[in-house]
Protein backbone atom coordinates (compact mmCIF):
# COMPACT_ATOMS: atom_id res chain seq x y z
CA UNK A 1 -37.88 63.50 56.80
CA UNK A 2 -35.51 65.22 59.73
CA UNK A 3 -33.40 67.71 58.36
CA UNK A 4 -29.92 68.10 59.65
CA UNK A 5 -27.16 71.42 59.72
CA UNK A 6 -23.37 70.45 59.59
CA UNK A 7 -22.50 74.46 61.01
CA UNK A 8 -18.77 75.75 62.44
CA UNK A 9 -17.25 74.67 58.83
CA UNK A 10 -13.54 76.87 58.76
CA UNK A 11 -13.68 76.78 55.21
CA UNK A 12 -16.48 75.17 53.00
CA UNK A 13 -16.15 74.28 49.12
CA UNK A 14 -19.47 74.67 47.23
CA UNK A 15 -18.21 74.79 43.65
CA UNK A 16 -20.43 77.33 43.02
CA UNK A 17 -18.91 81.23 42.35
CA UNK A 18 -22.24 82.69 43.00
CA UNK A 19 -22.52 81.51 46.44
CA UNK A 20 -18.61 82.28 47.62
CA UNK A 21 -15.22 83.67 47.00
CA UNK A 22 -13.70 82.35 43.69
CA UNK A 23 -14.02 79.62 41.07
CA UNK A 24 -14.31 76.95 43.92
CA UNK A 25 -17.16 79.34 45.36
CA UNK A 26 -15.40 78.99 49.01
CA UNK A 27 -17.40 80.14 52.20
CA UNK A 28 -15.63 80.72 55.30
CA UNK A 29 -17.09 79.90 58.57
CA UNK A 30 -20.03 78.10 56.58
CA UNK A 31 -23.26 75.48 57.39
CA UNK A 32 -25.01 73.09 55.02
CA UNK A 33 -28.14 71.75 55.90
CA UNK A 34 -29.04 68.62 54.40
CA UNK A 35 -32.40 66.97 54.21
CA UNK A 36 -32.81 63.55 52.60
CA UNK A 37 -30.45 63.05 50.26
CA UNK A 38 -30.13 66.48 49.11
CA UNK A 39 -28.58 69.41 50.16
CA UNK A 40 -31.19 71.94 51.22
CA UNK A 41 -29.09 74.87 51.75
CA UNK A 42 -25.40 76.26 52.27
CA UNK A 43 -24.07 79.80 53.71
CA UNK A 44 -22.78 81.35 56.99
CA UNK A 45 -23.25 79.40 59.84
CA UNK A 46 -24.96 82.30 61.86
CA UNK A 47 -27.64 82.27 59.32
CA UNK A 48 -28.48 78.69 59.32
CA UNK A 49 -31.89 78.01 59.41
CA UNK A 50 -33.50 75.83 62.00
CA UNK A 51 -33.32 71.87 61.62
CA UNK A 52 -33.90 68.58 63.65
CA UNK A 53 -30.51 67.95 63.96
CA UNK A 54 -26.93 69.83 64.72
CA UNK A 55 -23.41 68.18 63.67
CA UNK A 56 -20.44 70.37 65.31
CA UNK A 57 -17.41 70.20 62.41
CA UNK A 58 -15.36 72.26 65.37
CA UNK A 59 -13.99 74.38 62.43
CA UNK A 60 -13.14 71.56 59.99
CA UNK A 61 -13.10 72.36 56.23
CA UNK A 62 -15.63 70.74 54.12
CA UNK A 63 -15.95 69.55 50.18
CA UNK A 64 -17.96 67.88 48.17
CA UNK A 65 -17.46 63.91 48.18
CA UNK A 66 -14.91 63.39 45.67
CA UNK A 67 -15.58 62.03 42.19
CA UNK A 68 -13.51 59.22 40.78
CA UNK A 69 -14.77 59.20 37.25
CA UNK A 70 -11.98 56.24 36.31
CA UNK A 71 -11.10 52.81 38.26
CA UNK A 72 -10.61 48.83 37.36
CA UNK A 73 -11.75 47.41 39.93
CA UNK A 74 -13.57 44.14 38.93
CA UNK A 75 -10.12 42.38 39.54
CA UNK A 76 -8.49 39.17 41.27
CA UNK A 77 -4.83 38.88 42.20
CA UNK A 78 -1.70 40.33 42.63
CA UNK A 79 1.35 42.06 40.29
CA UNK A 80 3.21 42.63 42.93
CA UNK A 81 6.17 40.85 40.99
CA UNK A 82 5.53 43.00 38.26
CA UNK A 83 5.42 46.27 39.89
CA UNK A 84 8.48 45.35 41.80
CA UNK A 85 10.66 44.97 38.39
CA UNK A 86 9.25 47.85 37.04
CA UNK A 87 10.36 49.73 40.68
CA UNK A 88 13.90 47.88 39.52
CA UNK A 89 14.09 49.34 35.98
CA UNK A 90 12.20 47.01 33.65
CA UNK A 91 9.78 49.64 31.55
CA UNK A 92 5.90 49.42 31.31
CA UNK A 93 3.81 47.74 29.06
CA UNK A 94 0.02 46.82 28.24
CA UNK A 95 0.80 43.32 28.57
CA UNK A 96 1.13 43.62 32.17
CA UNK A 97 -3.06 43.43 32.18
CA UNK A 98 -2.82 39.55 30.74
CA UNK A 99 -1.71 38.48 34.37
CA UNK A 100 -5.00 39.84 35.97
CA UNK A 101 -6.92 38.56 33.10
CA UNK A 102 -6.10 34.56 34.17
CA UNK A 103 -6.89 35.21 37.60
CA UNK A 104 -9.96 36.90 37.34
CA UNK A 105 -11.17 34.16 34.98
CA UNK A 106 -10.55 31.66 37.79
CA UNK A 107 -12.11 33.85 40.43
CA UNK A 108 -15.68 33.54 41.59
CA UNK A 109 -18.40 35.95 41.19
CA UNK A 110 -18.21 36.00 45.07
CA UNK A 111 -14.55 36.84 45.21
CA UNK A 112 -14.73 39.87 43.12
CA UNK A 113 -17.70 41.36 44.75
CA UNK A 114 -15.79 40.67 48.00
CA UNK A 115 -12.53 42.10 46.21
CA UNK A 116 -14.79 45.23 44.66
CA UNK A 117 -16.53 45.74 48.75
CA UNK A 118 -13.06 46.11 49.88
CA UNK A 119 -11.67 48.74 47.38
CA UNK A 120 -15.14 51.08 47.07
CA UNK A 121 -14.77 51.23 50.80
CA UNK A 122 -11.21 52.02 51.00
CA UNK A 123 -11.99 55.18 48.83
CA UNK A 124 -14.98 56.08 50.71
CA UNK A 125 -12.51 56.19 53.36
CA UNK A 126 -10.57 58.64 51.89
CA UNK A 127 -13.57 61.29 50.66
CA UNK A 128 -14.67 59.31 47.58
CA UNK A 129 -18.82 59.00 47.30
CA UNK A 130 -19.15 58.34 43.76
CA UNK A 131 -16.96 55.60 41.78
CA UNK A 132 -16.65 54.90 38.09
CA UNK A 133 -15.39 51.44 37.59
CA UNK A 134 -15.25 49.56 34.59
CA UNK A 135 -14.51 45.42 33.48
CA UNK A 136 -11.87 44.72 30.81
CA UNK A 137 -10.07 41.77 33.03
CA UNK A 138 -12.58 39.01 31.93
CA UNK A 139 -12.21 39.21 27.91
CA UNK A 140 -14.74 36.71 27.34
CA UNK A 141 -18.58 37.24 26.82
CA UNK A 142 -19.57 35.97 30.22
CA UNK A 143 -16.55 37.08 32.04
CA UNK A 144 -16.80 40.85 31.07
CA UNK A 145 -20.48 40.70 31.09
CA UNK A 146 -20.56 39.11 35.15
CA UNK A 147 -17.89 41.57 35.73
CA UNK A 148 -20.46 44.44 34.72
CA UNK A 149 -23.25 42.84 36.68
CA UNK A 150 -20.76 42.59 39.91
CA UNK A 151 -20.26 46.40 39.34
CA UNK A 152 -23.37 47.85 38.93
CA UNK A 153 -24.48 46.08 42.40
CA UNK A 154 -22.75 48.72 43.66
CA UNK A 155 -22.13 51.64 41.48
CA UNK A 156 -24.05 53.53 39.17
CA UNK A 157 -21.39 54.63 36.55
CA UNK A 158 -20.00 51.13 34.93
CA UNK A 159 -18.38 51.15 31.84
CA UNK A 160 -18.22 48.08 28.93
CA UNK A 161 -14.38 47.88 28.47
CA UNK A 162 -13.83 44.66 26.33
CA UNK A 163 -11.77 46.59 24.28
CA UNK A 164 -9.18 46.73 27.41
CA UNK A 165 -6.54 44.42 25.27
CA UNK A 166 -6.75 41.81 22.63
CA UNK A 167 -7.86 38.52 24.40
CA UNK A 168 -5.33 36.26 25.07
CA UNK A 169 -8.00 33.67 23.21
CA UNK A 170 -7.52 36.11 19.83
CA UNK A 171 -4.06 36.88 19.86
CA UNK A 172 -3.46 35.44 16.28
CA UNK A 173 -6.79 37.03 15.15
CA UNK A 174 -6.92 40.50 16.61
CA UNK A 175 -10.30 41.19 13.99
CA UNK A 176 -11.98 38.42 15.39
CA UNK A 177 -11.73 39.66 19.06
CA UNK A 178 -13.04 43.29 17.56
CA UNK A 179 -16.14 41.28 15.83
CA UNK A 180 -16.55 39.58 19.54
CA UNK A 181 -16.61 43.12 21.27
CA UNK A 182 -19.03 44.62 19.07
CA UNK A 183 -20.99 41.83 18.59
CA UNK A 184 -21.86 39.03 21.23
CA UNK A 185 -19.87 40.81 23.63
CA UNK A 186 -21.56 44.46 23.43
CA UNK A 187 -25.13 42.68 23.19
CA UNK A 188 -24.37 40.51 26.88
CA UNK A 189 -22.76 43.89 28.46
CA UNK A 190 -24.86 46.80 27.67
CA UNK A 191 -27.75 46.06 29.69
CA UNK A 192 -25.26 46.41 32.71
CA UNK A 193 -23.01 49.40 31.47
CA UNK A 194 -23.78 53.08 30.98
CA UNK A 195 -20.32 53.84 29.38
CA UNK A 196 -18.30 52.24 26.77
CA UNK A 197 -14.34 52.73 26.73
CA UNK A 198 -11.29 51.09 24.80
CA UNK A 199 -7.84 51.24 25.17
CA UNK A 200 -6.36 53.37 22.21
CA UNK A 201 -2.73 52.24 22.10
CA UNK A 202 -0.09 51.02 20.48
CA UNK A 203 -0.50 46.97 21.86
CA UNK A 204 -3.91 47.29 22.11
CA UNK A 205 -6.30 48.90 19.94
CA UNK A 206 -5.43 50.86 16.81
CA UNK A 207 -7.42 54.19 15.66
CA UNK A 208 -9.65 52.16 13.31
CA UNK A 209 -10.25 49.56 16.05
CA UNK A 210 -11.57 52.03 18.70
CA UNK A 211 -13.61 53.91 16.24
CA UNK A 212 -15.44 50.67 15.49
CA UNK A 213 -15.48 49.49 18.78
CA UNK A 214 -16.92 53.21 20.20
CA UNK A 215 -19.69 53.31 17.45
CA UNK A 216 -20.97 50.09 18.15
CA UNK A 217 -21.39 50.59 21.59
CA UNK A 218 -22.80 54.00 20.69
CA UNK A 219 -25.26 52.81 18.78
CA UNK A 220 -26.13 50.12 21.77
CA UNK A 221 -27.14 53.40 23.90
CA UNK A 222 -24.11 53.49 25.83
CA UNK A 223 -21.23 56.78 25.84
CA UNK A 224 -17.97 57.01 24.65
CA UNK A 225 -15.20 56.95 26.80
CA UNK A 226 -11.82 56.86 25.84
CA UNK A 227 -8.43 55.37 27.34
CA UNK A 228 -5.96 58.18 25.20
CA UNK A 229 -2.62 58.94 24.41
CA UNK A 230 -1.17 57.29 27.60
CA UNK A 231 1.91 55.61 26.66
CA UNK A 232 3.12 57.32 22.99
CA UNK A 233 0.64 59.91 20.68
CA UNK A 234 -1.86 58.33 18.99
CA UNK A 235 -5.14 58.83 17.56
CA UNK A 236 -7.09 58.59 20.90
CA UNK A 237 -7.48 62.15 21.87
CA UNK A 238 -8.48 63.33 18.25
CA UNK A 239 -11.15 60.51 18.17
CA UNK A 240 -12.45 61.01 21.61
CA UNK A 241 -13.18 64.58 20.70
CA UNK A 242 -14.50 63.59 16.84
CA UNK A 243 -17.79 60.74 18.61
CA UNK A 244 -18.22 63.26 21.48
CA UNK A 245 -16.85 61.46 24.10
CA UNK A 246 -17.63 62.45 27.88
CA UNK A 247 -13.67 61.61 28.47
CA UNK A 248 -9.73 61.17 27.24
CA UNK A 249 -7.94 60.01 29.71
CA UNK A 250 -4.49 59.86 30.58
CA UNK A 251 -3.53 62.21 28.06
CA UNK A 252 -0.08 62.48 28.76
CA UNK A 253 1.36 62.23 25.32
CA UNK A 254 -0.36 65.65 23.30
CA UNK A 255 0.59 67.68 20.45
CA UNK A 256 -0.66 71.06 20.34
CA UNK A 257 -3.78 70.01 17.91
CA UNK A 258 -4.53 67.82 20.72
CA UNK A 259 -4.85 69.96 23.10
CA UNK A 260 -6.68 72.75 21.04
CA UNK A 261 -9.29 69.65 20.30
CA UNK A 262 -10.09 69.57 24.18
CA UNK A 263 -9.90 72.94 24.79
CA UNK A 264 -12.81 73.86 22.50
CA UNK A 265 -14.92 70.85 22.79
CA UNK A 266 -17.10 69.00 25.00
CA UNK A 267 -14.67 66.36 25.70
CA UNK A 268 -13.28 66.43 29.47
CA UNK A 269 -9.24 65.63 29.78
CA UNK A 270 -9.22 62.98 32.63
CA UNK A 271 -5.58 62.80 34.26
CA UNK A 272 -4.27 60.11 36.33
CA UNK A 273 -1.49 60.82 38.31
CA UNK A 274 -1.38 57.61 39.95
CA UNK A 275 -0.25 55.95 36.95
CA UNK A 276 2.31 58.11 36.18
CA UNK A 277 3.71 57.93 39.57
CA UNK A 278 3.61 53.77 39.87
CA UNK A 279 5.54 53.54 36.51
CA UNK A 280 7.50 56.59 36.72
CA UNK A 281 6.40 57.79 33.21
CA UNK A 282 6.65 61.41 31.73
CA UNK A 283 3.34 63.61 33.84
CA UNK A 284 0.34 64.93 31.94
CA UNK A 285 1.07 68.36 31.54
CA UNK A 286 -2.34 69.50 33.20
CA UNK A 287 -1.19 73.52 33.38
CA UNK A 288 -0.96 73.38 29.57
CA UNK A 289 -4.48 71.66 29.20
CA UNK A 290 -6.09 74.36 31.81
CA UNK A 291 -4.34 77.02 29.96
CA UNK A 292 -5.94 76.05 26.84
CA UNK A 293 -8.95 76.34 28.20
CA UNK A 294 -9.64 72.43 28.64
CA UNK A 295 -12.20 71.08 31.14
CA UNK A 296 -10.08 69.00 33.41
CA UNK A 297 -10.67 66.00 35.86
CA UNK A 298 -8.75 64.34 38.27
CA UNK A 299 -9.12 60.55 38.37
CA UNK A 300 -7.13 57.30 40.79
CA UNK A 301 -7.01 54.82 38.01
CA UNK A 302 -7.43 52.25 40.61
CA UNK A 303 -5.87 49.12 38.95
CA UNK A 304 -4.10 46.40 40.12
CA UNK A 305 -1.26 47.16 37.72
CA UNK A 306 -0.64 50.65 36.86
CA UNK A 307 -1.52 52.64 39.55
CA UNK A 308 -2.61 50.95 42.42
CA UNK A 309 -4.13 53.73 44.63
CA UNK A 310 -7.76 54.20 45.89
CA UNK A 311 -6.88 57.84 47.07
CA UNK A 312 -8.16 61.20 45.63
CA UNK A 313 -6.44 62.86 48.45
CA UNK A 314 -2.83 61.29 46.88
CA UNK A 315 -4.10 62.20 43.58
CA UNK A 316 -4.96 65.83 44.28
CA UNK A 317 -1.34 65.91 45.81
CA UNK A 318 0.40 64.58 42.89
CA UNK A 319 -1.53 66.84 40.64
CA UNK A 320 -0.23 69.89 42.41
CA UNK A 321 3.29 68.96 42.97
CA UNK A 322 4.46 67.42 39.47
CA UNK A 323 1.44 68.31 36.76
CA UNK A 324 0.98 72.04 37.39
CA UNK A 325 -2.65 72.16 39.17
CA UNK A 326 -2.91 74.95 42.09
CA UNK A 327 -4.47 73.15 44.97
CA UNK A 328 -7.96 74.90 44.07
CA UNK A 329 -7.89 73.21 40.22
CA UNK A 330 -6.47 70.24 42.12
CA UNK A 331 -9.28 69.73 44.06
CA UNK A 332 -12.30 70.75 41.46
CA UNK A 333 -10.73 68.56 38.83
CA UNK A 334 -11.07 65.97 41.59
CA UNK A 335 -14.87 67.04 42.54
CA UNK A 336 -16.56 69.23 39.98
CA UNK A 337 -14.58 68.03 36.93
CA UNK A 338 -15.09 64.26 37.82
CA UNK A 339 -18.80 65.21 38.19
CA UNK A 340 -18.37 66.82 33.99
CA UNK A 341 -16.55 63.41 33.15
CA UNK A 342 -19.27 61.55 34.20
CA UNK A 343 -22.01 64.31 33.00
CA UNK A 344 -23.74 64.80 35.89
CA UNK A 345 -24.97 67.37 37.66
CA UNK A 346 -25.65 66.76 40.60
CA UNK A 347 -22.92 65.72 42.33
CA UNK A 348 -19.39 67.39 42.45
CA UNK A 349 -21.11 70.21 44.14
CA UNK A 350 -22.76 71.27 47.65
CA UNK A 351 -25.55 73.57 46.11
CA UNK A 352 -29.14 73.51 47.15
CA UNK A 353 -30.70 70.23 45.19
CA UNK A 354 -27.21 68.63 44.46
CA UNK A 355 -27.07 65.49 46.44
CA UNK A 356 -25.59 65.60 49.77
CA UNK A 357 -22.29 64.03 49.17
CA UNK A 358 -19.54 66.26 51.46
CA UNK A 359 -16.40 64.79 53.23
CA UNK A 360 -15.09 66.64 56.34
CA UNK A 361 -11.43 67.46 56.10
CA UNK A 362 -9.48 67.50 59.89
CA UNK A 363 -8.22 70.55 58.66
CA UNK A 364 -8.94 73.93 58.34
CA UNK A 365 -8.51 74.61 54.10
CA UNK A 366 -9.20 72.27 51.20
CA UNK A 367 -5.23 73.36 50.37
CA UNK A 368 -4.34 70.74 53.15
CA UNK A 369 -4.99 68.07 50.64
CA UNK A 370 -1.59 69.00 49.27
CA UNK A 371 -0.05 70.72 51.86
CA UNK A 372 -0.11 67.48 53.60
CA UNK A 373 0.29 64.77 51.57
CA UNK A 374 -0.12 61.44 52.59
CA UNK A 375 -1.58 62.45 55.81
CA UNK A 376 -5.04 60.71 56.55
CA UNK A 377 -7.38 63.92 56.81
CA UNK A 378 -10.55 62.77 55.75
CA UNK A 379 -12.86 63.07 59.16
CA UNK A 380 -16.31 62.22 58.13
CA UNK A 381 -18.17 61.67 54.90
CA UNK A 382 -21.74 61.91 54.09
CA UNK A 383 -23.23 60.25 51.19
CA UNK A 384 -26.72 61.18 49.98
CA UNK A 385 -27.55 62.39 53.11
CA UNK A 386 -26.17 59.60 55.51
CA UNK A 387 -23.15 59.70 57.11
CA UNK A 388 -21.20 56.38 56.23
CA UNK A 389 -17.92 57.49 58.32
């Protein structure tokens, strides 16, 4: 199998203190050589070893492909209406998802794998080479369950989120919908999903709803995920941390016993800037979480509703400007701490046997990705081994 050296890096994040200069383990004037889909080695560029082939970054900076460990995007239609009177002072709600549940319903299975094409490769666009995405716009047994199938064509991390509201369908009989998730629901979606989430809030699903919901699923094989403490303090957080989760997310809304649960558990803290900036809601307080002593990862939220953006890069920006994150927690949260949410290993870094994921930054520091927001920097991006841009 040919090998191949990406040498003349500026500035290359490995994630890996023993190999560089500080947490994010930074080498300046760096090479990685990659061979398959792994990387084979990483260090100065005049100590490269010898390989078949030679990419030139011309003094670029270089990262690992970024992790989005959170995204809905098993979809059809629009709320651009909605979005638009929220812009115009109407306040958010969870109802908003009930318009995306009728139209995916009357989608095709070929529309939203044409719809879910589109938005994987707008992120991959913008550095993104592994993508969480989840269903919870079908609410039926065989709309969530094609939803999951549609996903994990093309993703390896898919989450079971049935619990995303309380169908439409069940709206008189919000028990009945619960038996449905953890029942016929769970048994036609967990051969497709690794993860299973719910949506613990007020106008969705209440603490005792979740924990039933989360141990089913559990007990199906698949891992707890949970949507927490977004719009008002709840239960989410608490519970997240009490079935050993491998997420809260959101978090915006903590109290101190909150945050003291994340900080000494296993439980990553998964923020979403996105959101908060598309419904101008109160920011996750991110430097009080990494303060704590909190694992921390940075996530789009890619929904048609809430926050839709398909860009790390805008994430990572938000993150530093309005939630506290220096550019270097900015940008692990949004490679190495996307890489914990997900529990994996092997991606979130560029260390030897990691797999070659690394986008190419037309710029020479990582700290671009917030010194320039909104700027399209992302130059090339490599995933497991072949360069897709």
């Amino acid at each position: 199998m040919a090998t191949t050296v990406i040498t003349n890096i500026s500035s290359l994040v490995t994630n890996d203190p023993s190999l560089g200069e500080g947490p994010l383990g930074l080498i300046q004037d760096a090479a990685v050589v990659v061979d398959g889909d792994r990387v084979a080695w990483v260090g100065r560029s005049s100590k490269a070893p010898a390989t078949d082939n030679r990419v030139d970054a011309e003094g670029r900076s270089a990262l690992p492909g970024f992790v989005d460990s959170h995204s809905h995007l098993v979809f059809a239609g629009d709320r651009t209406a909605e979005f638009n009177a929220r812009m115009s002072g109407q306040s958010y709600s969870a109802g908003g998802i009930r318009t995306t549940v009728a139209a995916t319903r009357a989608a095709s299975d070929e529309a939203l794998e044409a719809n879910l094409r589109r938005y994987l490769r707008e992120a991959l666009r913008q550095g993104t080479t592994t993508q969480e995405t989840k269903s919870g716009y079908g609410l039926t047994v065989e709309d969530e369950a094609r939803a999951l199938r549609v996903a994990a064509a093309h993703t390896d991390e898919v989450t079971y989120l049935g619990a995303h509201i309380v169908s439409p369908d069940y709206a008189d009989d919000p028990a009945g919908y619960v038996d449905l998730v953890t029942g016929p629901m769970l048994d036609a979606c967990a051969p497709h999903a690794r993860w299973i989430d719910v949506f613990c809030e007020r106008g969705a699903f209440d603490g005792d709803q979740a924990r039933t919901i989360l141990t089913a699923g559990a007990a199906r094989g698949l891992i707890p995920r949970v949507h927490a403490n977004q719009l008002s303090y709840g239960p989410g957080v608490q519970l997240a941390v009490e079935l050993g989760a491998a997420s809260a997310d959101h978090c915006t809304h903590l109290t101190d016993a909150d945050v003291d649960a994340l900080a000494s558990g296993d439980t990553v803290a998964t923020l979403l800037p996105g959101a908060e900036f598309s419904t101008r809601a109160q920011w996750p307080d991110a430097r009080r979480l990494l303060d704590a002593g909190a694992t921390v990862a940075l996530s789009t939220d890619c929904n048609p509703g809430s926050s839709f953006t398909s860009s790390m890069p805008f994430c990572v920006a938000l993150a530093v400007r309005d939630m506290g994150m220096t550019p270097d927690e900015a940008v692990w949260s949004a490679t190495a701490g996307g890489a914990a949410a997900l529990r994996r290993t092997d991606i979130g870094r560029l260390t030897p046997g990691t797999r070659a994921d690394l986008t190419l930054l037309d710029a020479p520091s990582h700290v671009h990705l917030a010194y320039r927001p909104g700027v399209p920097l992302v130059s090339a991006v490599w995933r497991r081994g072949v360069r897709e841009l």
